[in-house]
Protein backbone atom coordinates (compact mmCIF):
# COMPACT_ATOMS: atom_id res chain seq x y z
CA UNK A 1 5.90 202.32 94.98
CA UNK A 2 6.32 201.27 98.46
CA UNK A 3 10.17 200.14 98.97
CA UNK A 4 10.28 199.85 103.02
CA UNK A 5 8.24 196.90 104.29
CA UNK A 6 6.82 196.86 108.08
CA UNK A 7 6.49 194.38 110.13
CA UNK A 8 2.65 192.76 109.43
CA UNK A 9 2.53 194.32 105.92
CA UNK A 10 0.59 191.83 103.71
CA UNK A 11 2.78 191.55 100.27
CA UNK A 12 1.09 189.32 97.17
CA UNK A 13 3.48 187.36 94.72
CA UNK A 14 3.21 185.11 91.95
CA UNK A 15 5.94 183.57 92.21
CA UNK A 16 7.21 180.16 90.89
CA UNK A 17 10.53 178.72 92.38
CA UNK A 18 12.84 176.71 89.85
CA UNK A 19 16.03 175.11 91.58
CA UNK A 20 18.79 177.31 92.76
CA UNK A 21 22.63 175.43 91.86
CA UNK A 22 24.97 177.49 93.61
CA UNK A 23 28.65 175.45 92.14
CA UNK A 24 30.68 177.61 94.11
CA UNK A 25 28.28 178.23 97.46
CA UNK A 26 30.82 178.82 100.41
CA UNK A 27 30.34 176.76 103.18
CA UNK A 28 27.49 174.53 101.65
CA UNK A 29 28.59 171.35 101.31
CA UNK A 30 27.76 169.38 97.80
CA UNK A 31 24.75 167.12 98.22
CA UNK A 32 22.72 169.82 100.23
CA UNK A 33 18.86 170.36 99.61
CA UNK A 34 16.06 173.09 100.53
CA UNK A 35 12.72 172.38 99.47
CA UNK A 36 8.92 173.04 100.17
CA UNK A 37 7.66 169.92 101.32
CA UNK A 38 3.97 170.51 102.08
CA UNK A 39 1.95 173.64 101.39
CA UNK A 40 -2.09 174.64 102.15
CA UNK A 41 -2.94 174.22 98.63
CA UNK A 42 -5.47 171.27 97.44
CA UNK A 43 -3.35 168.35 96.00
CA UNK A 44 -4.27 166.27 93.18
CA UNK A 45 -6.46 164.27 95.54
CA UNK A 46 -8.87 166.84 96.35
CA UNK A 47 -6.91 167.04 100.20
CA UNK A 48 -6.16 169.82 101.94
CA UNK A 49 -2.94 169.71 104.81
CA UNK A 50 -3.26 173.06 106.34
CA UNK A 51 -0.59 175.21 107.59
CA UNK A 52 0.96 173.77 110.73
CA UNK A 53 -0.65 170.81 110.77
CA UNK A 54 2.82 168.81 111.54
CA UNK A 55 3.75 171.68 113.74
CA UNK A 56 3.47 169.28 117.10
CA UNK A 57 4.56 165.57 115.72
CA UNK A 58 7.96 167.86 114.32
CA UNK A 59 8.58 169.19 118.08
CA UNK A 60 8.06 165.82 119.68
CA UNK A 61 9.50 163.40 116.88
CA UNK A 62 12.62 165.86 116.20
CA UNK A 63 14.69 164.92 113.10
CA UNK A 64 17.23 162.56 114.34
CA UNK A 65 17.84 159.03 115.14
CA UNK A 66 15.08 156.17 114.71
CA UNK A 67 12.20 158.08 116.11
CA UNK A 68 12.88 161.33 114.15
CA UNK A 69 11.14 162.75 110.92
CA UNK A 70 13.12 160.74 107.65
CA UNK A 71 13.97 161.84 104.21
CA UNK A 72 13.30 159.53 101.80
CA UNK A 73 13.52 158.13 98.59
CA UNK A 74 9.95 157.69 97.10
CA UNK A 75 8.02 156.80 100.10
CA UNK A 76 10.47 153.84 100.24
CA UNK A 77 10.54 153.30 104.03
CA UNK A 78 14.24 151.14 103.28
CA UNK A 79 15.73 153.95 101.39
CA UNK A 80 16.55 156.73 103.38
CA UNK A 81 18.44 159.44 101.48
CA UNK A 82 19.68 162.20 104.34
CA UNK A 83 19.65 163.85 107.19
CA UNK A 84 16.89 166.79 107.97
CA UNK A 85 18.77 169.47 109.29
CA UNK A 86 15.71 172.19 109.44
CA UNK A 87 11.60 171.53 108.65
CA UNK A 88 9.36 173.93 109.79
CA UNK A 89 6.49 175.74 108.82
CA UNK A 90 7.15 179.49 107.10
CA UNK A 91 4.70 181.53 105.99
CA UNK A 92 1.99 178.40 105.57
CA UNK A 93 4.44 175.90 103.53
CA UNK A 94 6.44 173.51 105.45
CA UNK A 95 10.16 173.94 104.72
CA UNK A 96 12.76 171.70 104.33
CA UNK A 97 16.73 172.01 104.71
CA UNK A 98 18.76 168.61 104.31
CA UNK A 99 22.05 167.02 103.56
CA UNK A 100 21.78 163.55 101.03
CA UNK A 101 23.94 160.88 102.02
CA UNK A 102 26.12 160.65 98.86
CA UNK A 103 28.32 157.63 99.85
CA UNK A 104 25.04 155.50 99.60
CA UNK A 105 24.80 154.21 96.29
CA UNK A 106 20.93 154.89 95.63
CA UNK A 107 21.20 158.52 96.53
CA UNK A 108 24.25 159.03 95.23
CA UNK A 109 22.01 158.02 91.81
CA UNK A 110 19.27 160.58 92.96
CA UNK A 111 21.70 163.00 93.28
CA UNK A 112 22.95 162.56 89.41
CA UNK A 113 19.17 162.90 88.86
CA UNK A 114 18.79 166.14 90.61
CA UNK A 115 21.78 167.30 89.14
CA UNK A 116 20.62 166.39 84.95
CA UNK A 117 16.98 167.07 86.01
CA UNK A 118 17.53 170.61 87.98
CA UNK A 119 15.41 169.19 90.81
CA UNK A 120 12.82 166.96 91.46
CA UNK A 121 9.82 167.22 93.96
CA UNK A 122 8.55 166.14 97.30
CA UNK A 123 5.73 164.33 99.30
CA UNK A 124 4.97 163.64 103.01
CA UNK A 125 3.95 160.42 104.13
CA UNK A 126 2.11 160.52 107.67
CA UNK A 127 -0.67 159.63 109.19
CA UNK A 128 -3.97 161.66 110.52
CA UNK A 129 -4.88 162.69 113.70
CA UNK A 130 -7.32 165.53 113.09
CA UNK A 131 -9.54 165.94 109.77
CA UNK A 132 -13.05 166.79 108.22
CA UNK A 133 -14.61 166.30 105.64
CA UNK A 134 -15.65 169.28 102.79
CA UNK A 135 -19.22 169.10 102.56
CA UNK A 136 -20.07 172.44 101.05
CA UNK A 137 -17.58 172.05 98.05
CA UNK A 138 -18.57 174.23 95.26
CA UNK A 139 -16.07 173.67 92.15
CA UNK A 140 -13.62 170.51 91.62
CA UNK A 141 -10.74 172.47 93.15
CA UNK A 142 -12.27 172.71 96.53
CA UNK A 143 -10.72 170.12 98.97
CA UNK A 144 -13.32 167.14 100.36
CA UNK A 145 -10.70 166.09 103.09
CA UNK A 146 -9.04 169.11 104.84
CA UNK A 147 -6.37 167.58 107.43
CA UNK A 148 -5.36 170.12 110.34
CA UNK A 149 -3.15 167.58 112.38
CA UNK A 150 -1.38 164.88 110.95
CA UNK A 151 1.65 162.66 112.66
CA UNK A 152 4.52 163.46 110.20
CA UNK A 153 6.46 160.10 109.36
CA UNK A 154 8.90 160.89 106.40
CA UNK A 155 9.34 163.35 103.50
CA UNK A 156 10.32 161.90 99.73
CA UNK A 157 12.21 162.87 96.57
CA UNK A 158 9.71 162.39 94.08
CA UNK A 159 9.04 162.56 90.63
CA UNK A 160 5.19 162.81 90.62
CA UNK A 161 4.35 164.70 93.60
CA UNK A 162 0.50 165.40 95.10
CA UNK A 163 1.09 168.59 95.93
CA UNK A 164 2.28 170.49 92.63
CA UNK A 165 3.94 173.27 94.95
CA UNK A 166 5.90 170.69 97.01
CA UNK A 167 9.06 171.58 94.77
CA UNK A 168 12.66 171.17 95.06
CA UNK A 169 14.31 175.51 95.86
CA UNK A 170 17.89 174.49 96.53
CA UNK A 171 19.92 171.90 95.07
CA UNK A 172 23.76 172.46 96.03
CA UNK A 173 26.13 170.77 93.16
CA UNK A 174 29.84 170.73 92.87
């Protein structure tokens, strides 16, 4: 068994990720979140969001202020719920890092949620910019819209996501 891994090595998982509560986490403040918020994998609408695809809107949007990339509460444009402190893309899945805003009263319910649920899930709400069509689809898991650029509005806590891997990894509790 190989136990040193170089640099380009190709390593294959199954893996699933459950929520991580870390009570006593040094340093992390209570209220923080980590999540994957968009991976390559056909979502329960037969569409495809490939790897980077929000790569550019990220850069130019950032994740701050009224122009920035928002986190919130089921695609409800008047509830935000935090502040994204990291979202990028890592090894094809879009990662998220963020910190809920627990002195407002509708995330401070989400929270209790996350907390008596061990997690919830996420979605991204955004808009296209580049796209086909699948015309050569060949089972019902094949993808008939496969978007490689899309402008990247928001990402919600969700109970029903699209994407079954767009899970909640981190959920900090005190």
């Amino acid at each position: 068994m190989k136990t040193q891994w170089n640099e380009g090595d190709k390593i294959q998982c199954d893996i699933t990720f459950s929520p991580i509560t870390l009570s006593d986490a040094p340093g992390i403040p209570d209220g923080y979140i980590a999540c994957i918020a968009s991976t390559p994998g056909t979502d329960r609408h037969g569409h495809k969001v490939m790897a980077k695809a929000f790569d550019e809107s990220i850069k130019a949007k950032g994740l701050g202020g009224p122009g920035g990339v928002q986190l919130l509460i089921g695609h409800d444009w008047n509830k935000v719920g935090g502040k994204i402190s990291k979202l990028q893309t890592v090894n094809d899945n879009l990662l998220l890092e963020a910190q809920l805003y627990l002195d407002v009263g509708y995330v401070k319910d989400i929270h209790t949620v996350l907390k008596h649920n061990g997690g919830l899930n996420f979605s991204v709400g955004f808009t296209l910019e580049e796209f086909h069509f699948n015309d050569a689809m060949e089972n019902e898991d094949d993808p008939w819209l496969i978007v490689t650029k899309g402008d990247l509005m928001e990402v919600s806590i969700v109970t029903f996501p699209s994407q079954k891997d767009a899970v909640m990894t981190f959920v900090k509790m005190a």
